[in-house]
PDB file of N, CA and C in Angstrom:
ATOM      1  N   UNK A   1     -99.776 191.109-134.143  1.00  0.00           N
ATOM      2  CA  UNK A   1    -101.034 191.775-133.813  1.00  0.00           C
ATOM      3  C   UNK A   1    -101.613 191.216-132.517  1.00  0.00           C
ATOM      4  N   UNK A   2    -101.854 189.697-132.508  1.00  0.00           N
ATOM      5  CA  UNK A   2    -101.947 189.481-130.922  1.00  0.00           C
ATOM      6  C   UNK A   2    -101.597 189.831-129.988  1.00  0.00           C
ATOM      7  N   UNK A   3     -99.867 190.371-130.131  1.00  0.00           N
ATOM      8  CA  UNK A   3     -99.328 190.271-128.766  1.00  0.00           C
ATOM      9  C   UNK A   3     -99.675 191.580-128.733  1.00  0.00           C
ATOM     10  N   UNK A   4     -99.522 192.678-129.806  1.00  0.00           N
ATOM     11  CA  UNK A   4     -99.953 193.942-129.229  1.00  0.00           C
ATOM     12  C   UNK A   4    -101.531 194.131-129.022  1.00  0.00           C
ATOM     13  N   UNK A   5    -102.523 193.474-129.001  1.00  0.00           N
ATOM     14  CA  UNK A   5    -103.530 193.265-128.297  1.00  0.00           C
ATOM     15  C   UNK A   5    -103.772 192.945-126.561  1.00  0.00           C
ATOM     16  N   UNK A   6    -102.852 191.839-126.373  1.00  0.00           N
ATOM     17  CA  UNK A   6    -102.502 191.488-125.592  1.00  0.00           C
ATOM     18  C   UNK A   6    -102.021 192.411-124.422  1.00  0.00           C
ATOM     19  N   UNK A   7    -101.178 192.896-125.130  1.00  0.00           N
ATOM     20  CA  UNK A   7    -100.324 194.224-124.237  1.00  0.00           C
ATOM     21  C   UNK A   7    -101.088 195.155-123.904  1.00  0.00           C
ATOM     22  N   UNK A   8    -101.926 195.840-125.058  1.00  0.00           N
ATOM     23  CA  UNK A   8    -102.976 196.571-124.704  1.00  0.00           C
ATOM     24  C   UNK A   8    -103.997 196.306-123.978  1.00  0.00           C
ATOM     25  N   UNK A   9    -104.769 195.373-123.798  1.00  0.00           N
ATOM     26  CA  UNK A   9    -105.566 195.060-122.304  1.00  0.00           C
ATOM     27  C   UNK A   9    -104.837 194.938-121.620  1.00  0.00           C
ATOM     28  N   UNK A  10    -103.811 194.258-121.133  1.00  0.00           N
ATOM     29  CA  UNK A  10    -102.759 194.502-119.937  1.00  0.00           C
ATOM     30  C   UNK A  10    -102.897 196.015-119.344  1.00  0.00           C
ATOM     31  N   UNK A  11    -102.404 197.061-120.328  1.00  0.00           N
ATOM     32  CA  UNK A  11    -102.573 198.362-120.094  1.00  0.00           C
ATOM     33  C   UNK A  11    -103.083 198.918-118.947  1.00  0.00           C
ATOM     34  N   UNK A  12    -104.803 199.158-119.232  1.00  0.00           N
ATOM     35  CA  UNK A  12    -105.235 199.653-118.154  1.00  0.00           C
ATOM     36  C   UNK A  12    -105.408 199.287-117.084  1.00  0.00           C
ATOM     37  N   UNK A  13    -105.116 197.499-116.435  1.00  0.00           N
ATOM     38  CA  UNK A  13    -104.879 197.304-115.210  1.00  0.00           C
ATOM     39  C   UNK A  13    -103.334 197.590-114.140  1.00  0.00           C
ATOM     40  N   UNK A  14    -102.377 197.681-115.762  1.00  0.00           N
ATOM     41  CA  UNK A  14    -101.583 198.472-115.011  1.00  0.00           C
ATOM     42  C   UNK A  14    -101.539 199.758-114.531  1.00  0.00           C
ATOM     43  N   UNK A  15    -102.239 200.649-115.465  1.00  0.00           N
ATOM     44  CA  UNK A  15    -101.863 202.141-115.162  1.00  0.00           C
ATOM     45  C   UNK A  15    -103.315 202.378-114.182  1.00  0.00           C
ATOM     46  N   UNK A  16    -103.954 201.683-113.662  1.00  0.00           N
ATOM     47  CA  UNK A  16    -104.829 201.865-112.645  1.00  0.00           C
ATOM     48  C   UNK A  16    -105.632 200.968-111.634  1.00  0.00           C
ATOM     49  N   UNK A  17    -103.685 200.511-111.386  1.00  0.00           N
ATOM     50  CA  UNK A  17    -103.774 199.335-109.989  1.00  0.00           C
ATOM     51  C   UNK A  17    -103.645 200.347-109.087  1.00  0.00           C
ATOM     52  N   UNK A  18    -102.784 200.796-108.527  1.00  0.00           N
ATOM     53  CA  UNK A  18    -103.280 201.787-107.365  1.00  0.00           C
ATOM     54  C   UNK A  18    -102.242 203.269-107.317  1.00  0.00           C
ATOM     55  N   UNK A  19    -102.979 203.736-107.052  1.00  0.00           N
ATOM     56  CA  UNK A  19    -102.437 205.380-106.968  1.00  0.00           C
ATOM     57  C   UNK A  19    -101.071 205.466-106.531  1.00  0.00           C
ATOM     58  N   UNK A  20    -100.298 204.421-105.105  1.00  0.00           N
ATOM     59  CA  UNK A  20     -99.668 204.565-104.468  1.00  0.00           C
ATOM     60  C   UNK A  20     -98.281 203.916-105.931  1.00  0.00           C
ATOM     61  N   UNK A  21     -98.865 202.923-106.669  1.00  0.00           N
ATOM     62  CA  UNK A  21     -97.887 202.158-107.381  1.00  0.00           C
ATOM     63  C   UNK A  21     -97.459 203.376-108.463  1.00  0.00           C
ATOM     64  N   UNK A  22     -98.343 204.327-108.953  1.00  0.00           N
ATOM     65  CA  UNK A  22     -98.201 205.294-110.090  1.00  0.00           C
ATOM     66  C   UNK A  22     -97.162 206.394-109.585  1.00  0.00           C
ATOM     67  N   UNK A  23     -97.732 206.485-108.023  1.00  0.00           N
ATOM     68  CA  UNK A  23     -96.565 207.779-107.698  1.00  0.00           C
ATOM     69  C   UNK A  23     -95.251 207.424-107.402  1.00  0.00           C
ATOM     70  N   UNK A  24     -94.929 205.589-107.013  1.00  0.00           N
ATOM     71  CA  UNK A  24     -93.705 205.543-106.673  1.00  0.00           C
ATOM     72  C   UNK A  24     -93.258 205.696-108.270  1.00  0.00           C
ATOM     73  N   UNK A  25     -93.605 204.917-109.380  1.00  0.00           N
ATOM     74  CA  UNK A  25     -92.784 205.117-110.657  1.00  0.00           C
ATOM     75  C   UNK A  25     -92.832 207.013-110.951  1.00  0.00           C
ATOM     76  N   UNK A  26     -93.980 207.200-110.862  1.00  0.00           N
ATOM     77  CA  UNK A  26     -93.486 208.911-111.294  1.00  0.00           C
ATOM     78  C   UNK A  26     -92.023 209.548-110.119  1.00  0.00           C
ATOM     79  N   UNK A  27     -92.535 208.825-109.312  1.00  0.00           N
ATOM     80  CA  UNK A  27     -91.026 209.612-108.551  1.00  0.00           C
ATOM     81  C   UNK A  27     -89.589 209.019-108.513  1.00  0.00           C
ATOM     82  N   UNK A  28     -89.742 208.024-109.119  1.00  0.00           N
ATOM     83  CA  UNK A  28     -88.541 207.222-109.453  1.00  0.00           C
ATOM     84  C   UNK A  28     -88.095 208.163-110.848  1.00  0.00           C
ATOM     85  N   UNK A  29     -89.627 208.228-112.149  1.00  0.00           N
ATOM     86  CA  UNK A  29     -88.787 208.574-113.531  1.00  0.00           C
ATOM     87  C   UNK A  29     -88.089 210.097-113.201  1.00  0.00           C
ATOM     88  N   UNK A  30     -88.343 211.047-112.131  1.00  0.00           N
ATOM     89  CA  UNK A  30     -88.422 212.329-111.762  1.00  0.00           C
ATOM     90  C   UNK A  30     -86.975 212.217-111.180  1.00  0.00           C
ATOM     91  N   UNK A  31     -86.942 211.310-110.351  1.00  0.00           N
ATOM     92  CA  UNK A  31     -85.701 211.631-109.629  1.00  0.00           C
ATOM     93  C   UNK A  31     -84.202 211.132-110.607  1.00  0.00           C
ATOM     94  N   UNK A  32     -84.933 210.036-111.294  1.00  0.00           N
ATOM     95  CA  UNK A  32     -83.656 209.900-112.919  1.00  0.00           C
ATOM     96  C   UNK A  32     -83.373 210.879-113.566  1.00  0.00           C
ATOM     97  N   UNK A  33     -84.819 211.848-113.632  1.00  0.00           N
ATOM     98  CA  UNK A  33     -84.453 212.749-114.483  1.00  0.00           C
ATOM     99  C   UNK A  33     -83.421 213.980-114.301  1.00  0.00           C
ATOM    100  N   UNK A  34     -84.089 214.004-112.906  1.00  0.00           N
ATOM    101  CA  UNK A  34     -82.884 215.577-112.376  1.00  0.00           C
ATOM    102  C   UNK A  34     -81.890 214.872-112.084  1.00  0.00           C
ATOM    103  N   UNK A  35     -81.379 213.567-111.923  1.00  0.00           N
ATOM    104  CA  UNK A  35     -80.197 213.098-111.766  1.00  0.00           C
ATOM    105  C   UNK A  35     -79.129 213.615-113.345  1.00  0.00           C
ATOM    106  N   UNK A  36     -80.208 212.521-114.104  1.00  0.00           N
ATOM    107  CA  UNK A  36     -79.211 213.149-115.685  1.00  0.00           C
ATOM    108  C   UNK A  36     -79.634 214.160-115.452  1.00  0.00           C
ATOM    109  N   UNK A  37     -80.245 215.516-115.475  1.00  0.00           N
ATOM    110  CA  UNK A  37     -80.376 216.377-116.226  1.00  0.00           C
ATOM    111  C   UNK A  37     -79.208 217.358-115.345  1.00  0.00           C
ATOM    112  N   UNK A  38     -79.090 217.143-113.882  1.00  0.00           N
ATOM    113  CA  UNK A  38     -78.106 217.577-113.641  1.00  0.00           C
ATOM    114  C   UNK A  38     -76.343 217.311-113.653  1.00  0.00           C
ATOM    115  N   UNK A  39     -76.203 216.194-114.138  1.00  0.00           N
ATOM    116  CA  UNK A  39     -75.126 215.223-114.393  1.00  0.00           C
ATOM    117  C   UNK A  39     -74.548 216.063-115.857  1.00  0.00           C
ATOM    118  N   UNK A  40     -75.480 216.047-116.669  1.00  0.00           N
ATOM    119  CA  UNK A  40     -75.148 217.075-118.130  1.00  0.00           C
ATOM    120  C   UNK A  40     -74.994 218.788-117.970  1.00  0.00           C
ATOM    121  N   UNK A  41     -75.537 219.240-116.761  1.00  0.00           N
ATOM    122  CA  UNK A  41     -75.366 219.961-116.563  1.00  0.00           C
ATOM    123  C   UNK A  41     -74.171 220.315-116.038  1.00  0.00           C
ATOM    124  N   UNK A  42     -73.703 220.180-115.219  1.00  0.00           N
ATOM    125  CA  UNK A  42     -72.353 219.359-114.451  1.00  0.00           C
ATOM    126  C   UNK A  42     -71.274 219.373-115.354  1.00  0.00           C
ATOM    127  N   UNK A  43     -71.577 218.434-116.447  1.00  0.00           N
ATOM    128  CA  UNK A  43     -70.567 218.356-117.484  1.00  0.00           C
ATOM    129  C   UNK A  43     -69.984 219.524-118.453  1.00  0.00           C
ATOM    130  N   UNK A  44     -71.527 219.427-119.245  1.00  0.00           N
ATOM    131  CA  UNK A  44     -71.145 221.039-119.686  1.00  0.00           C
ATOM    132  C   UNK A  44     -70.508 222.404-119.193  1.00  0.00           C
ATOM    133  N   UNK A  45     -71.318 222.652-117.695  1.00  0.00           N
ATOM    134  CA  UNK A  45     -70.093 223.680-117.155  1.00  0.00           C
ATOM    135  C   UNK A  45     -68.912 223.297-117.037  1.00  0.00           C
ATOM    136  N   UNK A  46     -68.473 222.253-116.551  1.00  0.00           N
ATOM    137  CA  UNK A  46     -66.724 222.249-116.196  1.00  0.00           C
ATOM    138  C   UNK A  46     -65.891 222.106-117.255  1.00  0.00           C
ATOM    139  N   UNK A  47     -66.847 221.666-118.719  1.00  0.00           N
ATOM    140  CA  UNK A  47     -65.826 221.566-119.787  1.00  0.00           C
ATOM    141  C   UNK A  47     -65.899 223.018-120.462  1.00  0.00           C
ATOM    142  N   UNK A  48     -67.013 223.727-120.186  1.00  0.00           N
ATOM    143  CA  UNK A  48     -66.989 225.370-120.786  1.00  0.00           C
ATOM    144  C   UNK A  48     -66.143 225.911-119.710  1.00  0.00           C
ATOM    145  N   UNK A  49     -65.792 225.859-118.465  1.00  0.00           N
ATOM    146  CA  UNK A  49     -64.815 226.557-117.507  1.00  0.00           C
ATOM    147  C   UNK A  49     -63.119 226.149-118.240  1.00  0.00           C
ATOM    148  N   UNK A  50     -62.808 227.800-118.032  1.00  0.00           N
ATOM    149  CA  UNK A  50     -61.431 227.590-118.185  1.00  0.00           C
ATOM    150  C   UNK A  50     -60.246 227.059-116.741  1.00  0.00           C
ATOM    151  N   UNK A  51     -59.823 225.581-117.320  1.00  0.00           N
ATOM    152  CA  UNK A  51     -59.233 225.184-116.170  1.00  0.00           C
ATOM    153  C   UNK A  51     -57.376 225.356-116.343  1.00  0.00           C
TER     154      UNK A  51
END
């Protein structure tokens, strides 16, 4: 229970240290994402193509 206390005040000085720190992680989780999401995509077609 402490530590998740702990963690939780931590919280909001992380998620509103500065604007510039929020958009590099949103564009980091964004650019992972269309990475996998196109990587599975990728996959799935060439194994549904008849080779």
């Amino acid at each position: 229970m402490r530590l998740e206390r702990s963690v939780l005040s931590l919280l909001p000085n992380w998620a509103f240290q500065t604007n510039r720190t929020q958009e590099r992680l949103l564009m980091m989780f964004v650019f992972v994402w269309f990475r996998l999401r196109d990587r599975f995509r990728h996959a799935r077609s060439a194994r549904s193509l008849p080779n």
